[in-house]
PDB file of N, CA and C in Angstrom:
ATOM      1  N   UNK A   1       0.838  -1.177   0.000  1.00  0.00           N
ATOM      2  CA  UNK A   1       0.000   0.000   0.000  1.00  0.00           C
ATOM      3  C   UNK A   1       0.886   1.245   0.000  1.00  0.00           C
ATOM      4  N   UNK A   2       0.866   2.342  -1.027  1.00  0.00           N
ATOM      5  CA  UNK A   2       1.810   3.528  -0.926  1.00  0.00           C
ATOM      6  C   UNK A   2       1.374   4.347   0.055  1.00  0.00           C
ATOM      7  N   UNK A   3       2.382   4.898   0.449  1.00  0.00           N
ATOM      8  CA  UNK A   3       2.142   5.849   1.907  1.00  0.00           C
ATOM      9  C   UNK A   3       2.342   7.247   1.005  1.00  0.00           C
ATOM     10  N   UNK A   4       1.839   7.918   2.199  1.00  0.00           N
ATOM     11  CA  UNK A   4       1.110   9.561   1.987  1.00  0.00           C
ATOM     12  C   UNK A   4       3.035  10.388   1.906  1.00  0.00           C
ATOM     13  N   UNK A   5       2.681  11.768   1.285  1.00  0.00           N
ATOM     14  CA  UNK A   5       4.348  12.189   1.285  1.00  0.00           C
ATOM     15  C   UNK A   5       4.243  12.728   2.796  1.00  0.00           C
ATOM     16  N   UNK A   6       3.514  13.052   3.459  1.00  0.00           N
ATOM     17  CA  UNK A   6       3.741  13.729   5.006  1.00  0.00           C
ATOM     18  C   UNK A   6       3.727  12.478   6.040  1.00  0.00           C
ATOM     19  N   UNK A   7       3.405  11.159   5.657  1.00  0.00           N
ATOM     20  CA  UNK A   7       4.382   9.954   6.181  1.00  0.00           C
ATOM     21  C   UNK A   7       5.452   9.686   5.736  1.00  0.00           C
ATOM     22  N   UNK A   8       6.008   9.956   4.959  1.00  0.00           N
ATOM     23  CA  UNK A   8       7.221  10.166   4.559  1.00  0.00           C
ATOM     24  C   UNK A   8       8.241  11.162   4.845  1.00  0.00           C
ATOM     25  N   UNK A   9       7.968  11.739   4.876  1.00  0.00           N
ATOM     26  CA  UNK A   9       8.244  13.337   5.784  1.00  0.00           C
ATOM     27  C   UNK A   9       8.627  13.639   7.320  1.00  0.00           C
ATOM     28  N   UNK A  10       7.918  12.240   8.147  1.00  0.00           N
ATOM     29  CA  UNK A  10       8.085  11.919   9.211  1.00  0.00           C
ATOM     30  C   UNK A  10       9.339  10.933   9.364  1.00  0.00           C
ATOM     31  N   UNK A  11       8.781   9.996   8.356  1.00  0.00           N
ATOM     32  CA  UNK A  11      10.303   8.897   8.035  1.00  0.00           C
ATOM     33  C   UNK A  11      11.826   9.522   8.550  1.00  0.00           C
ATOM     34  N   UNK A  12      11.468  10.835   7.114  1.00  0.00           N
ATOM     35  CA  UNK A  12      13.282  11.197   7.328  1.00  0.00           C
ATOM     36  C   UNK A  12      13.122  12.342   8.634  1.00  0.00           C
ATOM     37  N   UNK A  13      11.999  12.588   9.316  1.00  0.00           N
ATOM     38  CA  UNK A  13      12.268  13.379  10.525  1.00  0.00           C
ATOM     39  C   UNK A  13      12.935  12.278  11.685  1.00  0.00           C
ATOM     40  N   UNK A  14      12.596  11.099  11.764  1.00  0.00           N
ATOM     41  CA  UNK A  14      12.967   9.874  12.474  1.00  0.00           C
ATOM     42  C   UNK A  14      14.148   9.742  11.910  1.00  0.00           C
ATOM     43  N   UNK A  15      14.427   9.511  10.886  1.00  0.00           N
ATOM     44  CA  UNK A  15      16.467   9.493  11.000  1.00  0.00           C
ATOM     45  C   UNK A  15      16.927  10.632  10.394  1.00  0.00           C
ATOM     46  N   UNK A  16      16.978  11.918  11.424  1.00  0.00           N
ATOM     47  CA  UNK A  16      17.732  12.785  11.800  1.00  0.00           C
ATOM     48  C   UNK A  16      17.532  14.011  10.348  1.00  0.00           C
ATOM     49  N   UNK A  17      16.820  13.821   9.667  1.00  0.00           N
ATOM     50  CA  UNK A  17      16.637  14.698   8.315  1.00  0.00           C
ATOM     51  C   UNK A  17      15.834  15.653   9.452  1.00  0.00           C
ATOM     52  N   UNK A  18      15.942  17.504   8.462  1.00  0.00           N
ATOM     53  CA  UNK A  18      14.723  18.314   9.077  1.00  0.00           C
ATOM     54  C   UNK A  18      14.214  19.525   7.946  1.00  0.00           C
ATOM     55  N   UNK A  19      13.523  19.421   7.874  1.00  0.00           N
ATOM     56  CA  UNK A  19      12.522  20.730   6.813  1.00  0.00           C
ATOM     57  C   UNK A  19      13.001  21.775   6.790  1.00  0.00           C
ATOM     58  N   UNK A  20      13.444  22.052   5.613  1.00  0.00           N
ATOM     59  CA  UNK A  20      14.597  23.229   5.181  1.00  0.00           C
ATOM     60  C   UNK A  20      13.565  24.552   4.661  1.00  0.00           C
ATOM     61  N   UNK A  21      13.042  23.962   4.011  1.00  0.00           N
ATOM     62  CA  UNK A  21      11.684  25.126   3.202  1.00  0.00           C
ATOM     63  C   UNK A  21      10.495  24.134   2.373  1.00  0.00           C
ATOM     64  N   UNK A  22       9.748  25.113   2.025  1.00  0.00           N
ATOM     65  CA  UNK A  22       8.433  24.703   1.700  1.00  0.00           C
ATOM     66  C   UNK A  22       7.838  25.386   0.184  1.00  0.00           C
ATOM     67  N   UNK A  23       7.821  24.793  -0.946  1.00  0.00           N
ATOM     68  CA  UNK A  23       6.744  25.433  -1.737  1.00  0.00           C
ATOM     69  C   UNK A  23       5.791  25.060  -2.399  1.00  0.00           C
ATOM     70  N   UNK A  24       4.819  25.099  -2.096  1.00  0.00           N
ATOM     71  CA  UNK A  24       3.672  24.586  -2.976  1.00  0.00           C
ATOM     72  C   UNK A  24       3.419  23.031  -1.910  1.00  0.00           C
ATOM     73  N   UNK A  25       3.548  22.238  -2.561  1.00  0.00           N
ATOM     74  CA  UNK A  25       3.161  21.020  -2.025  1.00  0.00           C
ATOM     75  C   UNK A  25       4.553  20.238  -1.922  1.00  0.00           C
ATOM     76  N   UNK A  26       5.836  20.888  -2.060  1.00  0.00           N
ATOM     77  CA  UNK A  26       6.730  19.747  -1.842  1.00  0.00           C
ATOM     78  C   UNK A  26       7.964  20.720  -0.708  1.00  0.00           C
ATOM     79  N   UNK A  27       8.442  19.378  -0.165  1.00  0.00           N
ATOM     80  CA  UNK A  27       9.144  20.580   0.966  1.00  0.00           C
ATOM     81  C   UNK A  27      10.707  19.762   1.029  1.00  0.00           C
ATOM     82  N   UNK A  28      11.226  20.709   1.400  1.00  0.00           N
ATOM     83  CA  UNK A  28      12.813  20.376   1.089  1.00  0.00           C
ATOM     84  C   UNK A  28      13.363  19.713   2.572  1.00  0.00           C
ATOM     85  N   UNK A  29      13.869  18.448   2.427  1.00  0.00           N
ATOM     86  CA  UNK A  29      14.546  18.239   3.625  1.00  0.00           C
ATOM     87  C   UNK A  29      15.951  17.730   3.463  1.00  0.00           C
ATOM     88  N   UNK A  30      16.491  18.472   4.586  1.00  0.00           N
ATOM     89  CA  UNK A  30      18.309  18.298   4.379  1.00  0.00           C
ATOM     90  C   UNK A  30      18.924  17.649   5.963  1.00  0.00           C
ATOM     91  N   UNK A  31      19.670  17.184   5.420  1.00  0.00           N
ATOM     92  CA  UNK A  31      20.276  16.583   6.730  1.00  0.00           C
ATOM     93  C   UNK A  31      22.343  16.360   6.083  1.00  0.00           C
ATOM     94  N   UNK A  32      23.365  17.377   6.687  1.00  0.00           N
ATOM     95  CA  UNK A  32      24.549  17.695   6.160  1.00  0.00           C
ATOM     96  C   UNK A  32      23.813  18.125   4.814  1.00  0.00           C
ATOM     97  N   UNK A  33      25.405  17.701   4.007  1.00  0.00           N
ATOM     98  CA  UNK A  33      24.782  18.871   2.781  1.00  0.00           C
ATOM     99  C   UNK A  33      23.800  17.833   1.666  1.00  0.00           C
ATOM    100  N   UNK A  34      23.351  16.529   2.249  1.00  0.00           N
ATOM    101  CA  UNK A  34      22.486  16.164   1.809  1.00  0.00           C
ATOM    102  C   UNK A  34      21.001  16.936   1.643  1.00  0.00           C
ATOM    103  N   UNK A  35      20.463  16.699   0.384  1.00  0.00           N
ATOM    104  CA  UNK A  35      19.131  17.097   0.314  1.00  0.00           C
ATOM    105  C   UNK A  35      18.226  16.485  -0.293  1.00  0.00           C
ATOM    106  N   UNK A  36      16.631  16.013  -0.640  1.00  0.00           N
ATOM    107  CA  UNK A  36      15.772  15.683  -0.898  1.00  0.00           C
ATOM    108  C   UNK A  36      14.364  16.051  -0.641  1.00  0.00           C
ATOM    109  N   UNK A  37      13.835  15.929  -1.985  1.00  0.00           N
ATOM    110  CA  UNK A  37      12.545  16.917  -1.979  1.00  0.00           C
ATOM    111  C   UNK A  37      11.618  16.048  -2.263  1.00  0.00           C
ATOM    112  N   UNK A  38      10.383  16.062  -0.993  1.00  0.00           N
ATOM    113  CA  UNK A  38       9.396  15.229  -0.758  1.00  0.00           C
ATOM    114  C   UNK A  38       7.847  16.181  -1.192  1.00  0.00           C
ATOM    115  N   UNK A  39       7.342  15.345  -2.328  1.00  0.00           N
ATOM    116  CA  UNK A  39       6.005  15.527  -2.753  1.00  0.00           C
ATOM    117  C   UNK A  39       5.160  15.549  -1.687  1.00  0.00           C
ATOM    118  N   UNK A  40       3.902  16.276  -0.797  1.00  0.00           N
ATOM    119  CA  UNK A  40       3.088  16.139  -0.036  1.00  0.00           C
ATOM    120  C   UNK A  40       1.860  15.514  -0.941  1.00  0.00           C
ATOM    121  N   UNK A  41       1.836  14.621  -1.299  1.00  0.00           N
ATOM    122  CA  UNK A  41       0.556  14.511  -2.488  1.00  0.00           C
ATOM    123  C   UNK A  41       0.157  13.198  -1.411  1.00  0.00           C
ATOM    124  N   UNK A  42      -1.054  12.711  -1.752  1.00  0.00           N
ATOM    125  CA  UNK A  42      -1.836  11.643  -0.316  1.00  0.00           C
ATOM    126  C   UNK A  42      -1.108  10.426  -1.060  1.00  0.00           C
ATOM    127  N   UNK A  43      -0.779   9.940  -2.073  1.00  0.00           N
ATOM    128  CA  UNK A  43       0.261   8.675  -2.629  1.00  0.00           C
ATOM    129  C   UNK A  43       1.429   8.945  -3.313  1.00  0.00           C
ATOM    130  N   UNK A  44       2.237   8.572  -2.818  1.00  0.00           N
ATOM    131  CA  UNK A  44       3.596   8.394  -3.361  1.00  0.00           C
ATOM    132  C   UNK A  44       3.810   7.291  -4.639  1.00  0.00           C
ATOM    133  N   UNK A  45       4.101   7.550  -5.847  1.00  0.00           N
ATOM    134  CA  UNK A  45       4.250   6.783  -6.768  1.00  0.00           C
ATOM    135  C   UNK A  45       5.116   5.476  -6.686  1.00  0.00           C
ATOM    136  N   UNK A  46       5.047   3.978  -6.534  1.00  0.00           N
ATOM    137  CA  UNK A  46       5.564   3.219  -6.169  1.00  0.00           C
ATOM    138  C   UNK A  46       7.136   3.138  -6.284  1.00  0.00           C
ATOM    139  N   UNK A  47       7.851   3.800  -7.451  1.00  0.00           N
ATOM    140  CA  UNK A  47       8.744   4.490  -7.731  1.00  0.00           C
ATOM    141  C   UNK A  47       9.825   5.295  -6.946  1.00  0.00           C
ATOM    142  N   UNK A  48       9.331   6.286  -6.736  1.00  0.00           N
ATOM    143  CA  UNK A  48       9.620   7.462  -5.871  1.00  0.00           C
ATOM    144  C   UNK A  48       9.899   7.067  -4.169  1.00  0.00           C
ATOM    145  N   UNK A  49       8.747   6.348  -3.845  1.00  0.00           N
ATOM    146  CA  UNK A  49       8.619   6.180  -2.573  1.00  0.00           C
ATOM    147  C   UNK A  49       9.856   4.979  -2.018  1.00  0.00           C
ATOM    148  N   UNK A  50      10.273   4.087  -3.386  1.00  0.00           N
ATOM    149  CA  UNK A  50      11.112   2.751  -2.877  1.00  0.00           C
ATOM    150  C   UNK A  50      12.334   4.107  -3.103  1.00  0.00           C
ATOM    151  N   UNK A  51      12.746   4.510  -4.101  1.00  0.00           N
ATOM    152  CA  UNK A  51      13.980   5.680  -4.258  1.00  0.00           C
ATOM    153  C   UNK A  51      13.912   6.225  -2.597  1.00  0.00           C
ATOM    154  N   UNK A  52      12.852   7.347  -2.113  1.00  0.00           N
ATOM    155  CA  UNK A  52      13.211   7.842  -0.799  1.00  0.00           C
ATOM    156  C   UNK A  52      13.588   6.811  -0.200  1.00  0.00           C
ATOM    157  N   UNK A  53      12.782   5.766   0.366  1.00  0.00           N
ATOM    158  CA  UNK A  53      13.242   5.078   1.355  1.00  0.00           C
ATOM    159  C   UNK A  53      14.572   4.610   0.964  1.00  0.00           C
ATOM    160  N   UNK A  54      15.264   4.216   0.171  1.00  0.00           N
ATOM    161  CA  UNK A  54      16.482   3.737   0.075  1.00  0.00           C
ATOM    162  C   UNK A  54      17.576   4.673   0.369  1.00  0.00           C
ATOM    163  N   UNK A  55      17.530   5.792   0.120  1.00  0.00           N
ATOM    164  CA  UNK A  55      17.935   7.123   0.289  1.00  0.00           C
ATOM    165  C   UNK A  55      18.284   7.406   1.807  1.00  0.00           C
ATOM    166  N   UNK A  56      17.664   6.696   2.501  1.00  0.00           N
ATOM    167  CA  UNK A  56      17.934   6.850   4.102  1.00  0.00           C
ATOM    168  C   UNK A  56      18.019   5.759   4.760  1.00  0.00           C
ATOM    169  N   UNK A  57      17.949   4.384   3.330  1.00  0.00           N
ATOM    170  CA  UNK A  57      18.412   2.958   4.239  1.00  0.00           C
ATOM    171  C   UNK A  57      17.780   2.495   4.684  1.00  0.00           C
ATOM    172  N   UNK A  58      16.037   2.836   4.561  1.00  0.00           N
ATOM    173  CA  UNK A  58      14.696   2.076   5.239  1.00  0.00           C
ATOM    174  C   UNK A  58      14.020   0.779   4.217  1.00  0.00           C
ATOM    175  N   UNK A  59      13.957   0.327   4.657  1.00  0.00           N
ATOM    176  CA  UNK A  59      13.036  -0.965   3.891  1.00  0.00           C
ATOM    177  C   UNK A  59      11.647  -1.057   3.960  1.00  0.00           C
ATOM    178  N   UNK A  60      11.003  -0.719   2.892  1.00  0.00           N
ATOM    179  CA  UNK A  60       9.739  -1.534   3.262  1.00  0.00           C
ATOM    180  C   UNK A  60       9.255  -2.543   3.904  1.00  0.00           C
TER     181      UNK A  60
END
Protein backbone atom coordinates (compact mmCIF):
# COMPACT_ATOMS: atom_id res chain seq x y z
CA UNK A 1 0.00 0.00 0.00
CA UNK A 2 1.81 3.53 -0.93
CA UNK A 3 2.14 5.85 1.91
CA UNK A 4 1.11 9.56 1.99
CA UNK A 5 4.35 12.19 1.29
CA UNK A 6 3.74 13.73 5.01
CA UNK A 7 4.38 9.95 6.18
CA UNK A 8 7.22 10.17 4.56
CA UNK A 9 8.24 13.34 5.78
CA UNK A 10 8.09 11.92 9.21
CA UNK A 11 10.30 8.90 8.04
CA UNK A 12 13.28 11.20 7.33
CA UNK A 13 12.27 13.38 10.53
CA UNK A 14 12.97 9.87 12.47
CA UNK A 15 16.47 9.49 11.00
CA UNK A 16 17.73 12.79 11.80
CA UNK A 17 16.64 14.70 8.32
CA UNK A 18 14.72 18.31 9.08
CA UNK A 19 12.52 20.73 6.81
CA UNK A 20 14.60 23.23 5.18
CA UNK A 21 11.68 25.13 3.20
CA UNK A 22 8.43 24.70 1.70
CA UNK A 23 6.74 25.43 -1.74
CA UNK A 24 3.67 24.59 -2.98
CA UNK A 25 3.16 21.02 -2.02
CA UNK A 26 6.73 19.75 -1.84
CA UNK A 27 9.14 20.58 0.97
CA UNK A 28 12.81 20.38 1.09
CA UNK A 29 14.55 18.24 3.63
CA UNK A 30 18.31 18.30 4.38
CA UNK A 31 20.28 16.58 6.73
CA UNK A 32 24.55 17.70 6.16
CA UNK A 33 24.78 18.87 2.78
CA UNK A 34 22.49 16.16 1.81
CA UNK A 35 19.13 17.10 0.31
CA UNK A 36 15.77 15.68 -0.90
CA UNK A 37 12.55 16.92 -1.98
CA UNK A 38 9.40 15.23 -0.76
CA UNK A 39 6.00 15.53 -2.75
CA UNK A 40 3.09 16.14 -0.04
CA UNK A 41 0.56 14.51 -2.49
CA UNK A 42 -1.84 11.64 -0.32
CA UNK A 43 0.26 8.67 -2.63
CA UNK A 44 3.60 8.39 -3.36
CA UNK A 45 4.25 6.78 -6.77
CA UNK A 46 5.56 3.22 -6.17
CA UNK A 47 8.74 4.49 -7.73
CA UNK A 48 9.62 7.46 -5.87
CA UNK A 49 8.62 6.18 -2.57
CA UNK A 50 11.11 2.75 -2.88
CA UNK A 51 13.98 5.68 -4.26
CA UNK A 52 13.21 7.84 -0.80
CA UNK A 53 13.24 5.08 1.36
CA UNK A 54 16.48 3.74 0.08
CA UNK A 55 17.93 7.12 0.29
CA UNK A 56 17.93 6.85 4.10
CA UNK A 57 18.41 2.96 4.24
CA UNK A 58 14.70 2.08 5.24
CA UNK A 59 13.04 -0.97 3.89
CA UNK A 60 9.74 -1.53 3.26
Amino acid sequence: MPISGKEMKKIYEKHGWRELRQKGSHVIMGKGEDRETIPLHKELKKGLESYLLKRIGEKK
